[in-house]
Protein backbone atom coordinates (compact mmCIF):
# COMPACT_ATOMS: atom_id res chain seq x y z
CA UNK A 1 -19.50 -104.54 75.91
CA UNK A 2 -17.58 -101.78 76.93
CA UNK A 3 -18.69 -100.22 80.63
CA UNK A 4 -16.41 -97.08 80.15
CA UNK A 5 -13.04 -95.27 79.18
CA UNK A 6 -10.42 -97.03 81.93
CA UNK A 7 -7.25 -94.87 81.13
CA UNK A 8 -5.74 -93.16 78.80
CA UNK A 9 -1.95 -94.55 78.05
CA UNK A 10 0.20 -91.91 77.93
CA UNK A 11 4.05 -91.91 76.45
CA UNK A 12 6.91 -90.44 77.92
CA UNK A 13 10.33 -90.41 78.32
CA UNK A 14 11.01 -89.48 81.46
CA UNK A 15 8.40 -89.96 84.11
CA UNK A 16 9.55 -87.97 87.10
CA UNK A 17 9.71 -85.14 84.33
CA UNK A 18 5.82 -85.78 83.43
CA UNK A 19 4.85 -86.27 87.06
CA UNK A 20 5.98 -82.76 87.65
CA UNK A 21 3.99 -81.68 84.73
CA UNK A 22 1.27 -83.44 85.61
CA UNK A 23 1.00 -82.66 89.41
CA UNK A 24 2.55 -79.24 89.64
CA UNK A 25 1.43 -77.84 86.72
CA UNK A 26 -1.59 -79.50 86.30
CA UNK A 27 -2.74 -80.04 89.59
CA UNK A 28 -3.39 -83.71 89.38
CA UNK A 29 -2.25 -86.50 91.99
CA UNK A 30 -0.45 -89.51 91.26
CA UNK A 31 -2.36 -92.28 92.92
CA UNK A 32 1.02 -94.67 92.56
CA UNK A 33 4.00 -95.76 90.72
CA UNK A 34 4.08 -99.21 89.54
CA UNK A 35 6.98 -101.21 87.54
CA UNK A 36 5.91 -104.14 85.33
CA UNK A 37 8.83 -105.93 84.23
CA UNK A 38 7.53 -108.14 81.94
CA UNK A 39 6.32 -105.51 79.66
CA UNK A 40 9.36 -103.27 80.35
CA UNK A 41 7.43 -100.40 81.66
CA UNK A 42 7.10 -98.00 84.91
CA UNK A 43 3.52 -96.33 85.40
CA UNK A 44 1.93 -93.59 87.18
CA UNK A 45 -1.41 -93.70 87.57
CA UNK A 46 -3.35 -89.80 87.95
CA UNK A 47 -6.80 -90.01 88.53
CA UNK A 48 -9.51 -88.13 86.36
CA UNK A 49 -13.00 -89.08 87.65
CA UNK A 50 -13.85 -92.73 86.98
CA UNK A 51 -10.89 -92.51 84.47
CA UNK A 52 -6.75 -92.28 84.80
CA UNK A 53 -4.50 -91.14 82.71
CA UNK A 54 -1.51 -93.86 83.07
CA UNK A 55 1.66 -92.39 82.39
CA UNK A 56 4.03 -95.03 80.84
CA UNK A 57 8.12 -94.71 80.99
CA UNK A 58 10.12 -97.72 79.53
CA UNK A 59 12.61 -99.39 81.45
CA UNK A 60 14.24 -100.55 78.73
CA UNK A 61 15.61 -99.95 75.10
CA UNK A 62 13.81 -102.73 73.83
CA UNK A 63 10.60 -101.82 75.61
CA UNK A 64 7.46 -100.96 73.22
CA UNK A 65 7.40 -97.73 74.86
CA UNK A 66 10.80 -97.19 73.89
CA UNK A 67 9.98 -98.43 70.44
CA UNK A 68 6.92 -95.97 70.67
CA UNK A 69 8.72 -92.78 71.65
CA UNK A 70 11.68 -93.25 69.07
CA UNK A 71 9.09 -93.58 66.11
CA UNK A 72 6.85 -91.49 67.01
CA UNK A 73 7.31 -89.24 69.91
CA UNK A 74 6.10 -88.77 73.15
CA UNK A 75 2.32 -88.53 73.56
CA UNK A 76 -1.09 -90.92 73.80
CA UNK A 77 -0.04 -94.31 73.19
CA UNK A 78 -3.23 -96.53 74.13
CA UNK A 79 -7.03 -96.04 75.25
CA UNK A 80 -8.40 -98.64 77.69
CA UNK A 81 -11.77 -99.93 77.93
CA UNK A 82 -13.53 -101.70 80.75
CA UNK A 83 -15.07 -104.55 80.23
CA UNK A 84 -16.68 -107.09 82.56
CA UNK A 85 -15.73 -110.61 81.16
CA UNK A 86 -12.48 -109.99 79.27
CA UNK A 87 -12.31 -113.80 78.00
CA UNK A 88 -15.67 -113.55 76.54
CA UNK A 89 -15.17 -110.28 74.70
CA UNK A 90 -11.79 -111.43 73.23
CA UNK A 91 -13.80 -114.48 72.01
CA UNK A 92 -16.67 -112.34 70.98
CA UNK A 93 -14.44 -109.59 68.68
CA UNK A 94 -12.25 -112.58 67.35
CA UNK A 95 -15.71 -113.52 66.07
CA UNK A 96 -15.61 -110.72 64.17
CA UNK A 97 -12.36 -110.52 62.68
CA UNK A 98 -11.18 -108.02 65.27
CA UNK A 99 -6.89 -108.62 64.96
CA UNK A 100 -6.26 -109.30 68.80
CA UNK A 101 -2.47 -108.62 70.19
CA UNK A 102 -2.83 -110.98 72.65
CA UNK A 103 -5.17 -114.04 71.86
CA UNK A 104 -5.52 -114.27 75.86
CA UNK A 105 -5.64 -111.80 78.66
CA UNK A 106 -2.24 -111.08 80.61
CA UNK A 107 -1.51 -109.00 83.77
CA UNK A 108 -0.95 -105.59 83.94
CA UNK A 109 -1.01 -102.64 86.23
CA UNK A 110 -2.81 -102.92 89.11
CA UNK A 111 -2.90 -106.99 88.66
CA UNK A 112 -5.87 -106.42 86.77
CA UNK A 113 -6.18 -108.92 83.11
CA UNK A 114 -5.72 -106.65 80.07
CA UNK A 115 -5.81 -107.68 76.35
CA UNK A 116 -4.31 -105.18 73.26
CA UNK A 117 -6.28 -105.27 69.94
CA UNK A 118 -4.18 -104.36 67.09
CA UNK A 119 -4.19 -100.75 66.15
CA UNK A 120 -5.33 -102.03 62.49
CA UNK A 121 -8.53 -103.10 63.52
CA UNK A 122 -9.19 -99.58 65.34
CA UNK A 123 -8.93 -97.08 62.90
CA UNK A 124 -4.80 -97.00 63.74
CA UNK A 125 -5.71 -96.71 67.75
CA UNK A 126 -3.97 -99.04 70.14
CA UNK A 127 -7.07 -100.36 71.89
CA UNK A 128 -6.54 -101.84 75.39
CA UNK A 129 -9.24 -104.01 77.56
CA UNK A 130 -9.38 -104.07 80.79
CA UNK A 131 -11.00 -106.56 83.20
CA UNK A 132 -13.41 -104.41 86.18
CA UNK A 133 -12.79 -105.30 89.53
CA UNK A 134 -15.22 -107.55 91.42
């Protein structure tokens, strides 16, 4: 079901602030900066391997990420899976009782289809899926 560890989500409140921790500090390269309005966010995406860590700044109050930080601090917010048919696995852990965020994929970063499973089906871990690219 799960092909590998996509990206790991990664709070903050300021990303220009991580960025610098990230690159200069760290010595990692931000492959791009990406707004998604619709879930109130601004990204960076840095490269690990076959994996990313996607840091996440909210462009709004409201924003989860907002919502996030304020409750609980900055820090890991998600871990994203890749899967190859995101439909079918939806379908398939609904089968199970898995608690699914959304009951159908949406787009995210990248234009790629993601789906959230509720942290209470994961042991308290926000759970993303990700759709591979053809």
């Amino acid at each position: 079901m799960f092909k590998k560890i996509n990206h790991i989500g990664i709070a903050v409140k300021n990303l220009d602030d991580a960025l610098s921790v990230f690159q200069d500090t760290l010595g990692m390269t931000c492959a791009g900066i990406e707004e998604v309005e619709d879930q109130k966010v601004r990204t960076a995406c840095l490269p690990v391997g076959e994996s990313e860590i996607e840091l996440l700044e909210s462009t709004s109050p409201e924003g989860n990420i907002a919502r996030f930080i304020e409750k609980r601090g900055e820090g890991i917010h998600h871990i994203a899976f890749e899967v190859d048919n995101l439909e079918a696995v939806l379908e398939e852990l609904k089968g199970k009782g898995v608690q699914l965020i959304d009951q159908k994929p949406r787009i995210g970063v990248g234009g790629i289809k993601i789906a959230f499973l509720h942290p209470k089906s994961s042991n308290g871990v926000l759970v993303e899926l990700c759709e591979a690219r053809d």
